[in-house]
C-alpha atoms as a PDB file:
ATOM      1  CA  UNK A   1     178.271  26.561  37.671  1.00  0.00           C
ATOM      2  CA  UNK A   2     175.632  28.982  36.296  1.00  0.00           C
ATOM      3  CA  UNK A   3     172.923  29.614  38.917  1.00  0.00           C
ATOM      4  CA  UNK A   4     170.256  29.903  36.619  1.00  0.00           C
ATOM      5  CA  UNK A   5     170.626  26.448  34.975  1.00  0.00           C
ATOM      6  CA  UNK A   6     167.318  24.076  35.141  1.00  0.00           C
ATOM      7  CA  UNK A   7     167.737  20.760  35.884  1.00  0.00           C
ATOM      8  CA  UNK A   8     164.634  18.269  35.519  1.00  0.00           C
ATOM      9  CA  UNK A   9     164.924  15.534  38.220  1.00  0.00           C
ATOM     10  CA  UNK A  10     162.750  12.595  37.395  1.00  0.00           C
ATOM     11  CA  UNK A  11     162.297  10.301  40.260  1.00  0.00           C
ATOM     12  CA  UNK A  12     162.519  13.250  42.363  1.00  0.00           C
ATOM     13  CA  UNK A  13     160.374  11.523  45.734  1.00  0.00           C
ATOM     14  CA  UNK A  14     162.507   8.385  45.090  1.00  0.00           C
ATOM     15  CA  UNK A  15     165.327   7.134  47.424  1.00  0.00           C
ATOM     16  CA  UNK A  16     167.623   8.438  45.336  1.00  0.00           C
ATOM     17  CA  UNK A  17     166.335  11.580  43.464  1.00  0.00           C
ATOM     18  CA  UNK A  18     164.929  13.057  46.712  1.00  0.00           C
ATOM     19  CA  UNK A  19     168.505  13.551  47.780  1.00  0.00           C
ATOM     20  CA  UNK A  20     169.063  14.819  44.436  1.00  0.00           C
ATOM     21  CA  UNK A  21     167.039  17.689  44.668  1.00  0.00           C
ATOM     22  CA  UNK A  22     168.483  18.690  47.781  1.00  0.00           C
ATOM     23  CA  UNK A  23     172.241  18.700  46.908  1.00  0.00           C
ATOM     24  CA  UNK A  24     171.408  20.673  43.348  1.00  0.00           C
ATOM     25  CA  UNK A  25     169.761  23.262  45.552  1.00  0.00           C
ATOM     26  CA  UNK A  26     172.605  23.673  47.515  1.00  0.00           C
ATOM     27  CA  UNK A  27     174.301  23.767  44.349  1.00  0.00           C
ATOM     28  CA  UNK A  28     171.819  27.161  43.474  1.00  0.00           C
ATOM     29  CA  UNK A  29     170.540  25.495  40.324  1.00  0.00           C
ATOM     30  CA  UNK A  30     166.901  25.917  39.516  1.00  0.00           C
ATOM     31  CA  UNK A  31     165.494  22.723  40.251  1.00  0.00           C
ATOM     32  CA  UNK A  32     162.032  21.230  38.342  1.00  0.00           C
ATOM     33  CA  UNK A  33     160.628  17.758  39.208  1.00  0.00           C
ATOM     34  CA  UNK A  34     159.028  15.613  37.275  1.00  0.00           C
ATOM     35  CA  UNK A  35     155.633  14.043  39.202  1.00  0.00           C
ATOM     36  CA  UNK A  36     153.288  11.924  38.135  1.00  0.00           C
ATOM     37  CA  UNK A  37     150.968  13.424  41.177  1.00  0.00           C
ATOM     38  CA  UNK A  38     151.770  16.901  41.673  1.00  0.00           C
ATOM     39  CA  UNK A  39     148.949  17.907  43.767  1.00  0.00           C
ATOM     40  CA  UNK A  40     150.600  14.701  46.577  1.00  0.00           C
ATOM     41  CA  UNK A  41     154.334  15.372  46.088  1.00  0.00           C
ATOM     42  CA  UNK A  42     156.036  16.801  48.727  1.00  0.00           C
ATOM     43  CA  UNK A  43     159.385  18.312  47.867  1.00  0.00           C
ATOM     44  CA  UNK A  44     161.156  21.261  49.239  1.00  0.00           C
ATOM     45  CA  UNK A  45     160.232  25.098  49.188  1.00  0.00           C
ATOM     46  CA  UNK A  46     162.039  26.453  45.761  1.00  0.00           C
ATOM     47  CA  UNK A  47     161.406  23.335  43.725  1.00  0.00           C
ATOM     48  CA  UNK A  48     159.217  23.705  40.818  1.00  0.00           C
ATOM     49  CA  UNK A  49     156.726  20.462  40.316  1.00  0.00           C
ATOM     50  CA  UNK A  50     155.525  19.391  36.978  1.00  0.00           C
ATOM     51  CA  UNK A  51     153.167  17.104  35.935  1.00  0.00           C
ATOM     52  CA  UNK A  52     153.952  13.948  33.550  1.00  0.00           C
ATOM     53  CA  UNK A  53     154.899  10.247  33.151  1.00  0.00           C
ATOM     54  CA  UNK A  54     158.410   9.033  31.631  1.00  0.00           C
ATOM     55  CA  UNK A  55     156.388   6.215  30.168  1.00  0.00           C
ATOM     56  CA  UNK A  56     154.298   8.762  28.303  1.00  0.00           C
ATOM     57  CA  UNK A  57     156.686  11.008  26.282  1.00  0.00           C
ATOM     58  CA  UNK A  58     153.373  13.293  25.253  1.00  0.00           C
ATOM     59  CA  UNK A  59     152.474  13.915  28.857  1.00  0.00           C
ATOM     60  CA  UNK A  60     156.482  15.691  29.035  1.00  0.00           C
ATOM     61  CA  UNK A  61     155.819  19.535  27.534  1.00  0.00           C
ATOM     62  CA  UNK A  62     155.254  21.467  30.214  1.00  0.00           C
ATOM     63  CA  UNK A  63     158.367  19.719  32.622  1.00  0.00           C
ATOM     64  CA  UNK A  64     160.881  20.063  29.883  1.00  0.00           C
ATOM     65  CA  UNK A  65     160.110  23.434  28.473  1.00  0.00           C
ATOM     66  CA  UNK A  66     163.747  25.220  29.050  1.00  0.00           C
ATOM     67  CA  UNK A  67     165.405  22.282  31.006  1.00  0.00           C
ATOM     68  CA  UNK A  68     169.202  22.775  30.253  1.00  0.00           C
ATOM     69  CA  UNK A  69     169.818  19.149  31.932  1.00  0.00           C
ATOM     70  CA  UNK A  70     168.138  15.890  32.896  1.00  0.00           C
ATOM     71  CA  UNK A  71     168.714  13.171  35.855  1.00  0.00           C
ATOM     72  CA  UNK A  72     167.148  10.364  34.685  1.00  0.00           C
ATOM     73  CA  UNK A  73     165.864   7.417  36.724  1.00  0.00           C
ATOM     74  CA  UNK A  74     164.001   4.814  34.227  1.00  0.00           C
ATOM     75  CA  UNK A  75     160.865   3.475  35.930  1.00  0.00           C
ATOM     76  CA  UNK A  76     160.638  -0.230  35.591  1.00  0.00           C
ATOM     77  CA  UNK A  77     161.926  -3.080  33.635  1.00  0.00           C
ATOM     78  CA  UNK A  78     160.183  -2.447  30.328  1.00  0.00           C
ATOM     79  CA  UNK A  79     162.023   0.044  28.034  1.00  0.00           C
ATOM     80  CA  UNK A  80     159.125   0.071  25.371  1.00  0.00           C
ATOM     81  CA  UNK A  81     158.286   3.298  25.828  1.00  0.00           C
ATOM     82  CA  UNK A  82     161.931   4.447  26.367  1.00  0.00           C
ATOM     83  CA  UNK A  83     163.396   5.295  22.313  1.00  0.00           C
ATOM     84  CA  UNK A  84     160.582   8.296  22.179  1.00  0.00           C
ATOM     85  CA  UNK A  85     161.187   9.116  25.736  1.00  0.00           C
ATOM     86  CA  UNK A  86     164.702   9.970  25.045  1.00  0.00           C
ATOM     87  CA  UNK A  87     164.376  11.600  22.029  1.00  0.00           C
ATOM     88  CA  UNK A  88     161.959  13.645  23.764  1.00  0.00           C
ATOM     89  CA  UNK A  89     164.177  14.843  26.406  1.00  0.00           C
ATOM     90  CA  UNK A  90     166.840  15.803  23.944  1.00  0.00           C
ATOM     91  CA  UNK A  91     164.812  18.251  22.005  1.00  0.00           C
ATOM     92  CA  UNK A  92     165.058  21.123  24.961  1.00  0.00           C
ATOM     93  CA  UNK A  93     168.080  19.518  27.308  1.00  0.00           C
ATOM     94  CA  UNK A  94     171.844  19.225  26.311  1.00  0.00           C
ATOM     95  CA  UNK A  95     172.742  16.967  29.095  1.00  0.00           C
ATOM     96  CA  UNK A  96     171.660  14.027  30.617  1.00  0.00           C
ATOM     97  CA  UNK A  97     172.637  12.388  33.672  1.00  0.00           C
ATOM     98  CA  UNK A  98     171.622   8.731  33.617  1.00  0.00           C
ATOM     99  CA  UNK A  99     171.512   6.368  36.939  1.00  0.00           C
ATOM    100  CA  UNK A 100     172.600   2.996  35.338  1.00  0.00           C
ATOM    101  CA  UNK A 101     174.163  -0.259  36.898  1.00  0.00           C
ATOM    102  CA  UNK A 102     177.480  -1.426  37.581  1.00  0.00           C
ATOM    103  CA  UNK A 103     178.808  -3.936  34.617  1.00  0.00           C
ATOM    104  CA  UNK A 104     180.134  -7.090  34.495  1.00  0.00           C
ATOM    105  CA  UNK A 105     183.750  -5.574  34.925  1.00  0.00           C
ATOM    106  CA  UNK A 106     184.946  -1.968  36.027  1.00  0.00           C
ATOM    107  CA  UNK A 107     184.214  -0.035  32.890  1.00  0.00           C
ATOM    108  CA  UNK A 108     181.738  -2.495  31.102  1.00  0.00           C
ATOM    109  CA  UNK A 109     178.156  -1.603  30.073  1.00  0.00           C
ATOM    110  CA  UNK A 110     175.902  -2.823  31.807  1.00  0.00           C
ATOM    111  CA  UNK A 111     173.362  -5.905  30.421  1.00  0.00           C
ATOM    112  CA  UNK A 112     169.817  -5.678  30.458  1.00  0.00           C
ATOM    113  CA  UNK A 113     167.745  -2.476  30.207  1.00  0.00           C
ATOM    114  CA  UNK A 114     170.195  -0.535  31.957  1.00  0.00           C
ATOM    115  CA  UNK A 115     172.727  -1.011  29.164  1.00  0.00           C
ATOM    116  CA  UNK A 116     169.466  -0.632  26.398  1.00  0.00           C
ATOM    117  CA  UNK A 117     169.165   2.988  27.914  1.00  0.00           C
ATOM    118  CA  UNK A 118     172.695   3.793  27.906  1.00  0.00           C
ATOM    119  CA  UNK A 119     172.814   3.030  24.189  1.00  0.00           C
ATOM    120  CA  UNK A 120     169.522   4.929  23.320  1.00  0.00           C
ATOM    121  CA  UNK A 121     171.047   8.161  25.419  1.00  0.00           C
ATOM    122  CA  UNK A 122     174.532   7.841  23.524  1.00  0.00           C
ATOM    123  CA  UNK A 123     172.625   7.610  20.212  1.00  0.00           C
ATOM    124  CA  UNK A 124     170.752  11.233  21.069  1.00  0.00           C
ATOM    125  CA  UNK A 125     174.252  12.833  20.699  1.00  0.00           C
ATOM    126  CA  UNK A 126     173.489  14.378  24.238  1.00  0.00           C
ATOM    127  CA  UNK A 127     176.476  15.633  26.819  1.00  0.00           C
ATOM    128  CA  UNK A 128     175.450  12.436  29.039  1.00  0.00           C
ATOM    129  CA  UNK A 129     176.802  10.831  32.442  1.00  0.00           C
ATOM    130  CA  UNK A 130     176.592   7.492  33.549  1.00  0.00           C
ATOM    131  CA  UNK A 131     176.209   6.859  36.794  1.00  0.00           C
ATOM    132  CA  UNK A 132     176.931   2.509  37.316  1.00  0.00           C
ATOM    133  CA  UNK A 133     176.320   1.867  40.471  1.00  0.00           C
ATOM    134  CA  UNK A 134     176.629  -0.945  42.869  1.00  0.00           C
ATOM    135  CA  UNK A 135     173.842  -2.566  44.797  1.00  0.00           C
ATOM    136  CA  UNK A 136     171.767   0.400  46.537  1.00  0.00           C
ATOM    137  CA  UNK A 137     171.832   0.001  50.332  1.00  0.00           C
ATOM    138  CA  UNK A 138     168.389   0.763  50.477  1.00  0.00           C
ATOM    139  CA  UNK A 139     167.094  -2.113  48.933  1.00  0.00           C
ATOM    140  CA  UNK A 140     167.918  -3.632  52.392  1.00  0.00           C
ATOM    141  CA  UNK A 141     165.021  -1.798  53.426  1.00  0.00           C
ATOM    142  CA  UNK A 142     162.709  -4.891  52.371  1.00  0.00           C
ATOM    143  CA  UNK A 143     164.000  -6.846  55.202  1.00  0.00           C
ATOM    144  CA  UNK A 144     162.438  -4.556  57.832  1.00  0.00           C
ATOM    145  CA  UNK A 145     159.547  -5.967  58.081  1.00  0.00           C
ATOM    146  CA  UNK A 146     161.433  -9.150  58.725  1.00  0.00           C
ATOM    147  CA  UNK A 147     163.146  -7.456  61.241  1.00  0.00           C
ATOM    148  CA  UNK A 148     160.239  -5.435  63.140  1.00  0.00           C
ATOM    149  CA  UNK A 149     157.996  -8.531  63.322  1.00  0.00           C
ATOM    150  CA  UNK A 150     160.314 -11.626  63.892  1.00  0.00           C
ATOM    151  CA  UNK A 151     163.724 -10.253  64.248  1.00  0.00           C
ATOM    152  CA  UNK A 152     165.356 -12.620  61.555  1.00  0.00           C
ATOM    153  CA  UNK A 153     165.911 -11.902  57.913  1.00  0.00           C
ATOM    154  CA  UNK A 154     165.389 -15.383  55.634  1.00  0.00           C
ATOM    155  CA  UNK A 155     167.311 -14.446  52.205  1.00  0.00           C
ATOM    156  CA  UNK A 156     169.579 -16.584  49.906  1.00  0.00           C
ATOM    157  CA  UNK A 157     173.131 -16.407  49.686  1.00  0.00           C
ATOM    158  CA  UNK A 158     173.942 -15.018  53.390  1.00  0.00           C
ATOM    159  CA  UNK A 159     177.856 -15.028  52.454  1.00  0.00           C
ATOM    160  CA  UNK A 160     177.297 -12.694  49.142  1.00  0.00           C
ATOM    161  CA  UNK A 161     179.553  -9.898  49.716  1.00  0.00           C
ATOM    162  CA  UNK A 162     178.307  -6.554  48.084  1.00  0.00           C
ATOM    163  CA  UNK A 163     179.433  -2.935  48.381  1.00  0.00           C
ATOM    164  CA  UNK A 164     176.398  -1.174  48.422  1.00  0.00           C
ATOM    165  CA  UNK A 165     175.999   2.106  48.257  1.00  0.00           C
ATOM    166  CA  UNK A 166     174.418   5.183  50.239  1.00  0.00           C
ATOM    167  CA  UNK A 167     171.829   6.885  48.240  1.00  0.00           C
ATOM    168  CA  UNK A 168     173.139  10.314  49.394  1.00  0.00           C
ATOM    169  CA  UNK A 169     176.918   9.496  47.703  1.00  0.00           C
ATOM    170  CA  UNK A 170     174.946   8.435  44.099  1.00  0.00           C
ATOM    171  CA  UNK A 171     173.126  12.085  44.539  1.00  0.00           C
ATOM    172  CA  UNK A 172     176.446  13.994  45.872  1.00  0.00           C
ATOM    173  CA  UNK A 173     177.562  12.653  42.305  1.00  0.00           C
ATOM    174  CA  UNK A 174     174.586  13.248  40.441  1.00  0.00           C
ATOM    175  CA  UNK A 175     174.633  16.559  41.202  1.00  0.00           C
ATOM    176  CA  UNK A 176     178.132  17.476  40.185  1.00  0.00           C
ATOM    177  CA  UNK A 177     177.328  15.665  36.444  1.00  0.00           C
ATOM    178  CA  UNK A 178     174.157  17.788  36.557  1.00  0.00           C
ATOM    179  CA  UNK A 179     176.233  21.203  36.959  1.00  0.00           C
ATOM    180  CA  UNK A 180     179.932  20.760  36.131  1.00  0.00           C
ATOM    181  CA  UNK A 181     181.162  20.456  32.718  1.00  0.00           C
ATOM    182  CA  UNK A 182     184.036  17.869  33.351  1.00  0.00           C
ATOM    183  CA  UNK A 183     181.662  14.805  33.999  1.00  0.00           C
ATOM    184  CA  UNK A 184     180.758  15.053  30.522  1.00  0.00           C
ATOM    185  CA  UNK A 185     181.338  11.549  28.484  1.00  0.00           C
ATOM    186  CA  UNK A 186     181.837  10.087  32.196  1.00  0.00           C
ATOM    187  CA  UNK A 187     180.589   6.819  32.886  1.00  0.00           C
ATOM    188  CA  UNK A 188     181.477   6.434  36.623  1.00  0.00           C
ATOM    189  CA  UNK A 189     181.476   3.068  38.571  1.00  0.00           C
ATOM    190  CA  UNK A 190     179.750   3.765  42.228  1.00  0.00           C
ATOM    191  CA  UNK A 191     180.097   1.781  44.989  1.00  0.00           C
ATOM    192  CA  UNK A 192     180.344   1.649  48.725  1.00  0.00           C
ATOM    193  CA  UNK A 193     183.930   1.714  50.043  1.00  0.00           C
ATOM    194  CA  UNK A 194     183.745  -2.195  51.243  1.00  0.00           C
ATOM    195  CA  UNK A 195     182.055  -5.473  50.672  1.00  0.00           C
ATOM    196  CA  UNK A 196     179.640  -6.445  53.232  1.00  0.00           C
ATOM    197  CA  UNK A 197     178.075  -9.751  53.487  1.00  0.00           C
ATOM    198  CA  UNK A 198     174.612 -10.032  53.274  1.00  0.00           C
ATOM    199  CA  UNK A 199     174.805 -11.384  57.116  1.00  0.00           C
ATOM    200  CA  UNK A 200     176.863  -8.974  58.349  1.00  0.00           C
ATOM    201  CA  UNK A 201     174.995  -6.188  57.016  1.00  0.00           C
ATOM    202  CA  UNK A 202     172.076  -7.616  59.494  1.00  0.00           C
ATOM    203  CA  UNK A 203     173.844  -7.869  62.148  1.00  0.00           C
ATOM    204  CA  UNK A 204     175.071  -3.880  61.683  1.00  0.00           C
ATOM    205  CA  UNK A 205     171.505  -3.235  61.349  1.00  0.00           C
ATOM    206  CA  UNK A 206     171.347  -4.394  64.440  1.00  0.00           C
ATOM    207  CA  UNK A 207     173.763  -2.728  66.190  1.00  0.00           C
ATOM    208  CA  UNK A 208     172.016   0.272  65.157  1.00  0.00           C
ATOM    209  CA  UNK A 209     168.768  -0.563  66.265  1.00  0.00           C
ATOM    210  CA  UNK A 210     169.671  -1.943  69.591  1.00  0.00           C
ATOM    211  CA  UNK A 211     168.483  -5.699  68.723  1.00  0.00           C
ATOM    212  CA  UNK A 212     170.395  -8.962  68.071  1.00  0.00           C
ATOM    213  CA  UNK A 213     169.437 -10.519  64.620  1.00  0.00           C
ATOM    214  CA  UNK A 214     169.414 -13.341  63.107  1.00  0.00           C
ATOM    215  CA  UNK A 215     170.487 -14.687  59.641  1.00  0.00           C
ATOM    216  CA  UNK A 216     168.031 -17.419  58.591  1.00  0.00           C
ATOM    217  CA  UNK A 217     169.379 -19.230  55.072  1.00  0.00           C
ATOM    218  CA  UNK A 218     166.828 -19.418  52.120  1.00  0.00           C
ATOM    219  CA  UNK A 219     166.624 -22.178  49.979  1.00  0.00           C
ATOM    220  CA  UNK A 220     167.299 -20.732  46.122  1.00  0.00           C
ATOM    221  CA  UNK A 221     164.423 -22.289  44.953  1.00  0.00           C
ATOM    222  CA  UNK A 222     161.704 -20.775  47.154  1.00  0.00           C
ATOM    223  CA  UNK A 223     163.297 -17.014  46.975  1.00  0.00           C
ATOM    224  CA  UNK A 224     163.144 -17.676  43.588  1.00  0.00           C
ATOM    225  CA  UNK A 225     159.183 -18.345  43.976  1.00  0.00           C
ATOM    226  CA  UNK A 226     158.957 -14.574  45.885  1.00  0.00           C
ATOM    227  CA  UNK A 227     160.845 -12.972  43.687  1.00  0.00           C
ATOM    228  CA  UNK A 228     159.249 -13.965  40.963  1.00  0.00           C
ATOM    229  CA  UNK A 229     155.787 -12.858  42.680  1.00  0.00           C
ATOM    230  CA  UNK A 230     157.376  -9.462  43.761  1.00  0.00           C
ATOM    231  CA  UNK A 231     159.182  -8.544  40.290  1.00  0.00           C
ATOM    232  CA  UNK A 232     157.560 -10.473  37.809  1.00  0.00           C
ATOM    233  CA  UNK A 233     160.380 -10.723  35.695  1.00  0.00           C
ATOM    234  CA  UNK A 234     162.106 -14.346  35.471  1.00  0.00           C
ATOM    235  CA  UNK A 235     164.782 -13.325  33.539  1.00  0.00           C
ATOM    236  CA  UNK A 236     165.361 -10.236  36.042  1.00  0.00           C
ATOM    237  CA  UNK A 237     164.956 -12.853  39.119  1.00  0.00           C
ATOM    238  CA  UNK A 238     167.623 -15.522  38.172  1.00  0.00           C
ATOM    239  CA  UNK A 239     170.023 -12.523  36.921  1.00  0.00           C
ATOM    240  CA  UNK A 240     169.358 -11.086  40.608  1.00  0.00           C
ATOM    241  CA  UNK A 241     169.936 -14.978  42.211  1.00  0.00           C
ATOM    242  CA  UNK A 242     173.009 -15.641  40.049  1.00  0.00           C
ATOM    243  CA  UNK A 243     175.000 -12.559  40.708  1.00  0.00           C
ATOM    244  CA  UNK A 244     174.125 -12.774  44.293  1.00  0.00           C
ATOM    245  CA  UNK A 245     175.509 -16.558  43.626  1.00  0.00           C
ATOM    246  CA  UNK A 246     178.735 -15.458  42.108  1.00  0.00           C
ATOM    247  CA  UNK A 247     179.496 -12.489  45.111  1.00  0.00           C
ATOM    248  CA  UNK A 248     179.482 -15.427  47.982  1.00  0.00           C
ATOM    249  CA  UNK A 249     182.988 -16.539  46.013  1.00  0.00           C
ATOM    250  CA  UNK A 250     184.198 -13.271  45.065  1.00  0.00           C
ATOM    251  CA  UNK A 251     182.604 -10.185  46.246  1.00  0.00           C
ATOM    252  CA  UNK A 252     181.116  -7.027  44.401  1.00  0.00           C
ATOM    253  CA  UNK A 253     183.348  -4.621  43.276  1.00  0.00           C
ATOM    254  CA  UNK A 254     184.971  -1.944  45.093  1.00  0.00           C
ATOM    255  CA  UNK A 255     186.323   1.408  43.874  1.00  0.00           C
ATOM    256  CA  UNK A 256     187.375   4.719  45.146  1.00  0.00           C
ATOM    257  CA  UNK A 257     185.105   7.130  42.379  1.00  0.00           C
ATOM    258  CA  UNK A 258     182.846   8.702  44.818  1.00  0.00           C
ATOM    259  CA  UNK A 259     185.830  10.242  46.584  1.00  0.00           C
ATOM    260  CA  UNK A 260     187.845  10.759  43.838  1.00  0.00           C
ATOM    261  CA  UNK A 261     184.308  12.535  42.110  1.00  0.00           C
ATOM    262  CA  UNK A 262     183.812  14.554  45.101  1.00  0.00           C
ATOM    263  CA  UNK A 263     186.615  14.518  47.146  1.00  0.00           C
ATOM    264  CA  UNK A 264     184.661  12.906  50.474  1.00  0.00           C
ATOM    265  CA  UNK A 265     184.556   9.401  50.899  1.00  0.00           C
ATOM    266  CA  UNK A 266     181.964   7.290  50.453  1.00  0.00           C
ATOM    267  CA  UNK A 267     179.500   6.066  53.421  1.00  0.00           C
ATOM    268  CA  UNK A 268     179.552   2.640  54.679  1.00  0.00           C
ATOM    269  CA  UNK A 269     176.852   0.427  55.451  1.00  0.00           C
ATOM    270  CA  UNK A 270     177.236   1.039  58.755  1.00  0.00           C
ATOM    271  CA  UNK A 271     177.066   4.492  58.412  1.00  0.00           C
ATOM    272  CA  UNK A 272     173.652   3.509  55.927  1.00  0.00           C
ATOM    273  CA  UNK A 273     172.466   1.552  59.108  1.00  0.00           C
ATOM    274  CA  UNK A 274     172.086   3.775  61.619  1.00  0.00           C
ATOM    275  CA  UNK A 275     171.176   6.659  58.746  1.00  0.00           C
ATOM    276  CA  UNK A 276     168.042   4.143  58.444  1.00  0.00           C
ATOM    277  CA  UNK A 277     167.696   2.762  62.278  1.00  0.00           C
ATOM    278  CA  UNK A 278     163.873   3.893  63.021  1.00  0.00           C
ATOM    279  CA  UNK A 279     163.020   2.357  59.204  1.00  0.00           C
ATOM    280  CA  UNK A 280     163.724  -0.857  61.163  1.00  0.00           C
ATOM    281  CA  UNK A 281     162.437  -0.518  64.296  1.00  0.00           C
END
């Protein structure tokens, strides 16, 4: 890899893209992120912070201005603003690495805007990446409120079996697509290196905070009703409801490609767990 390639990293204080920005530094690539706030970001020493909004293609100038390659996290359901986005972010950059969702299948796009942006990014004629990935194991971190104040998580489908994944294996990745040539045309399925059900990852939450917790069963119907007031999306909500549906008879996908990517294996929820134990506590 060429030390003095520039990689834009969008996202850059999320869960994801934070860890992103670390691992390309290691890497000795010049690192830019994209902010909406610069003056409130915090990143580390040696990153370069630019202004702009991903929704706003004419607020991008000044953060793409000799970007060699792009990691792209979309913001939101709505891809409205997304066709001049992209074409945008093709005019300087020659790569983009996309974080997408798994598909239906090992090797199948992905529905929904995930599988809208893949298609606008192909149509670019950019060196792009695809990064599918499973269930994030940080999304678990909604239950910790749950778990602070009554020490029971209420969810649906307590026997869906998922294989999330650590947000520092989807950046390990990333950063590779971002700076090694091979990845191009890659679109790599990511996923934890087991199925955990959604009870059992509680209880190893527990274990890793010291405190016995409990499972409580939601009725579809009403996490339906708080879904729908946290996301806003119905569509988005039953697609969430029915897949979790489907994994409590046969679980999420499982495969091997962050090892094989990067030659370490991936984390395991457990490992996530006590990675995240004073989030819960």
């Amino acid at each position: 890899m060429s030390t003095h390639r520039t990689v834009l990293v969008t996202g850059a204080t999320g869960n994801v893209g934070g860890h992103v920005v670390t691992r390309l530094l290691e890497l000795g690539a010049d690192v830019r992120a994209l902010v909406r706030e610069p003056s409130t970001s915090r990143l580390p020493s040696g990153v370069a912070v630019a202004g702009g909004d991903l929704t706003r293609p004419n607020t991008l100038d000044a953060a793409l201005a000799g970007v060699d390659s792009v990691f792209l996290v979309w913001p939101g359901l709505s891809t409205a603003a997304a066709p001049a986005t992209v074409e945008r972010l093709a005019e300087p950059a020659r790569r983009v690495v996309y974080l997408s969702a798994m598909g239906g299948r090992d090797g199948e796009r992905p529905v929904g805007f995930w599988g809208e942006m893949e298609d606008l990014i192909e149509r670019t004629g950019l060196e792009s990446t695809f990064l599918r990935a499973s269930g994030f194991a940080t999304n678990t971190l909604g239950w910790a409120e749950q778990i602070r104040t009554r020490g029971v998580v209420r969810w649906p489908y307590g026997h869906a079996r998922r294989s999330l994944i650590h947000e520092k294996d989807l950046a390990a990745v990333a950063a590779l697509a971002l700076t090694e040539d091979r990845h191009v045309g890659a679109a790599y399925t990511l996923t934890g290196p087991e199925a955990v059900s959604q009870q059992e990852q509680v209880r190893l939450i527990g274990t890793a905070i010291d405190r016995d917790l409990r499972w409580e069963e939601q009725p579809r119907a009403e996490a339906r009703e708080s879904l729908l007031a946290a996301w806003g999306d119905p569509a988005f909500v039953d697609m969430a409801l029915d897949g979790w549906a489907a994994m409590s008879d046969t679980p999420e996908p499982v495969t091997t490609t962050v090892e094989d990517v990067t030659g370490v294996p991936a984390r395991t929820f457990r490992q996530w767990a006590l990675d995240h134990a004073a989030d819960f506590r």
